[in-house]
Protein backbone atom coordinates (compact mmCIF):
# COMPACT_ATOMS: atom_id res chain seq x y z
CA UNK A 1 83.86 129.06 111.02
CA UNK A 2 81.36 127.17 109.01
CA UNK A 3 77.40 127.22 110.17
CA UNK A 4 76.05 123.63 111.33
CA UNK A 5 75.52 121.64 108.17
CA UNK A 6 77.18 123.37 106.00
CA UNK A 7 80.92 122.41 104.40
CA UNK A 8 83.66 124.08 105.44
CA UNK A 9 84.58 126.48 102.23
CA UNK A 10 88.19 124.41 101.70
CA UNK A 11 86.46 120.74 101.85
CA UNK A 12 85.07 121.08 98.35
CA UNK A 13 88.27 121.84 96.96
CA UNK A 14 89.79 119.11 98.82
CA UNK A 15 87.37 116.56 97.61
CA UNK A 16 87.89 117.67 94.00
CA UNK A 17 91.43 116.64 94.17
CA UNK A 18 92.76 114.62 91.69
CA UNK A 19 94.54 112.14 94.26
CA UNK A 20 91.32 112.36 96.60
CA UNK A 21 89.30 109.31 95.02
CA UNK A 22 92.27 106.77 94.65
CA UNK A 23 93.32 107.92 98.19
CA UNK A 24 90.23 107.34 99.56
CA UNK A 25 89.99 103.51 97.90
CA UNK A 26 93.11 102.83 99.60
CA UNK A 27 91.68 103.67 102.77
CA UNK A 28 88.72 101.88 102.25
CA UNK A 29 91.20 99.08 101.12
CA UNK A 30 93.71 99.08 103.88
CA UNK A 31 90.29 99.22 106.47
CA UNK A 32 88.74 96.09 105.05
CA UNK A 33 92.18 94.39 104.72
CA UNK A 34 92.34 95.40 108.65
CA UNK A 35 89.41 93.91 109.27
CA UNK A 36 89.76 90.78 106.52
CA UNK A 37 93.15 90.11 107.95
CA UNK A 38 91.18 89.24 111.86
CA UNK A 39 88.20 87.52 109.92
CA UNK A 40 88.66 83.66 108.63
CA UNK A 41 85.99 83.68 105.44
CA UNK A 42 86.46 79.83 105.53
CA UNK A 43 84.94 79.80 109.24
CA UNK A 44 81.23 80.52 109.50
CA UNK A 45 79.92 83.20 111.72
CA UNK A 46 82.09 86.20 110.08
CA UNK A 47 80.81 89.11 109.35
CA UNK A 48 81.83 89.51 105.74
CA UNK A 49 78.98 90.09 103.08
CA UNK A 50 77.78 87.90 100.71
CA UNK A 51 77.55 87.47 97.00
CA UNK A 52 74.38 88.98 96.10
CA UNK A 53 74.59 86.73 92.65
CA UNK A 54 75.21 83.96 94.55
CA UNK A 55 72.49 84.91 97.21
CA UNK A 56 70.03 84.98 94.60
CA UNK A 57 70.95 82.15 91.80
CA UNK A 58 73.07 79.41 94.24
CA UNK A 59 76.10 79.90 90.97
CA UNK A 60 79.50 81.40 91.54
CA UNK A 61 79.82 84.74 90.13
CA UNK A 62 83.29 85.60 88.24
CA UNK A 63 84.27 87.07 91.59
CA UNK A 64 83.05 84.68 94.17
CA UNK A 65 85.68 83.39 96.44
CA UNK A 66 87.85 86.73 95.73
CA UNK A 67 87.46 87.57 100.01
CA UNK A 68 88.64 83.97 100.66
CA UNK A 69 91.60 84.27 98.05
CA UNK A 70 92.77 87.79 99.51
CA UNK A 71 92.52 86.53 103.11
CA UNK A 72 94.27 83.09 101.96
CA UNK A 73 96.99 85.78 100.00
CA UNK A 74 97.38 87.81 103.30
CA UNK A 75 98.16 84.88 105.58
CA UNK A 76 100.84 83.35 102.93
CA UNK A 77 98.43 80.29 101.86
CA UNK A 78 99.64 80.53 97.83
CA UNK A 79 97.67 77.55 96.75
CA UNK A 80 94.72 78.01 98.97
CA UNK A 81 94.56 80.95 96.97
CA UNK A 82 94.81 79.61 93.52
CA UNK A 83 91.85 77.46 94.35
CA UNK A 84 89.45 80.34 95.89
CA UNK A 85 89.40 82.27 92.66
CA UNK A 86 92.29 81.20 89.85
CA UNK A 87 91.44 84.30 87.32
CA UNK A 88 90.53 86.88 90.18
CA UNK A 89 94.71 85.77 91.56
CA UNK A 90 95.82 85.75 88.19
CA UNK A 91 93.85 89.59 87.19
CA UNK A 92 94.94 91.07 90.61
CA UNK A 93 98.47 92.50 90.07
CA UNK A 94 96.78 94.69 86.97
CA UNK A 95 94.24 95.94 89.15
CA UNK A 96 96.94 96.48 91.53
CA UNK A 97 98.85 98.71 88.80
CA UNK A 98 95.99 100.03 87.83
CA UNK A 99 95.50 101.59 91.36
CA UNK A 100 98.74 102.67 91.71
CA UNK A 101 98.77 104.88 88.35
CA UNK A 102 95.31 106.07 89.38
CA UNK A 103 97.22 107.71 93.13
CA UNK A 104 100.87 108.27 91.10
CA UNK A 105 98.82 110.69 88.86
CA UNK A 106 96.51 111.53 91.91
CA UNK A 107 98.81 112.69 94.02
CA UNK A 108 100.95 114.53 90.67
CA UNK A 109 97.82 116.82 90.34
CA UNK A 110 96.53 115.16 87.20
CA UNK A 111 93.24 112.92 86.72
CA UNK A 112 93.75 109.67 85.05
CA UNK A 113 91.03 108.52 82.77
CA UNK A 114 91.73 104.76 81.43
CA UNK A 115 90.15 103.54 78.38
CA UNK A 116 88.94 100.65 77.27
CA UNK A 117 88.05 100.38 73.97
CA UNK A 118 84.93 98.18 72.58
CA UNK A 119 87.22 95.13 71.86
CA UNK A 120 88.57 95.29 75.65
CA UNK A 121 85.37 95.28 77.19
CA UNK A 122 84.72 91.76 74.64
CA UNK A 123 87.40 90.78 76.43
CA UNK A 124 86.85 91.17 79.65
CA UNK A 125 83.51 89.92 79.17
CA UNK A 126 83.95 86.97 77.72
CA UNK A 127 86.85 85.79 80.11
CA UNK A 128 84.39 86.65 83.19
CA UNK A 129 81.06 84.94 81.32
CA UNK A 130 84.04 81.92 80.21
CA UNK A 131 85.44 81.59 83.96
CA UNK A 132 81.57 81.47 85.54
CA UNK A 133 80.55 79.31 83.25
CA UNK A 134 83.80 76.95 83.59
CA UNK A 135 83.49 77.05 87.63
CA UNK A 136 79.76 76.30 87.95
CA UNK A 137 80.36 73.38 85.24
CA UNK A 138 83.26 72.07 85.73
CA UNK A 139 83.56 70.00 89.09
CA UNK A 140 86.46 71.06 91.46
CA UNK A 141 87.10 74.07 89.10
């Protein structure tokens, strides 16, 4: 038996697991999708958090409106969707694949270490500094 405060002598090992960090995502995932799934972000008086960018600046971040477009996904609105956050919908099956090759591996025994290289990271960059500046310009965007 472990002393008080002290880790039981397995728990370290467990925690080192390759499949314990994308496991534990997808429980934090499948909790706040609980949650998300009882809680209308359109209505106010949730509690959901805020955007701290948009907290602090009044502009859409390249995320804002990605709690709206995952509750509007969950509840089969399509084009409510589309217009909460078009390149967070259009980016979100990657991420989703992404995840899922993360636990695959994970839960295989092996890490998984993706790379982006410097011209990727341009990329991304410049489509998330092109879609904030497009949405805070561009009425109705």
């Amino acid at each position: 038996m472990a002393e008080p405060g002290r880790l039981p002598a397995r728990l370290p090992a467990l925690l080192r697991h390759p499949a314990a960090a994308p496991l534990a995502v997808l429980a934090a995932g499948a909790a706040g999708s609980a949650h998300l799934y009882r809680t209308d972000p359109h209505e106010p008086g949730h509690w959901l958090p805020a955007c701290p960018f948009r907290l602090l600046t009044g502009l859409l971040c390249p995320a804002c409106g990605g709690t709206r477009m995952v509750y509007d996904l969950m509840h089969g609105h399509f084009a409510q969707a589309w217009l909460d956050n078009r390149v967070l919908l259009l980016v979100s099956p990657f991420a989703l694949v992404l995840l899922g090759r993360w636990t695959w591996a994970g839960l295989h025994g092996r890490s998984w270490h993706p790379r982006l290289g410097p011209r990727g990271v341009a990329a991304v960059l410049a489509v998330a500094v092109t879609w904030s500046v497009v949405r805070n310009v561009v009425d109705g965007f």
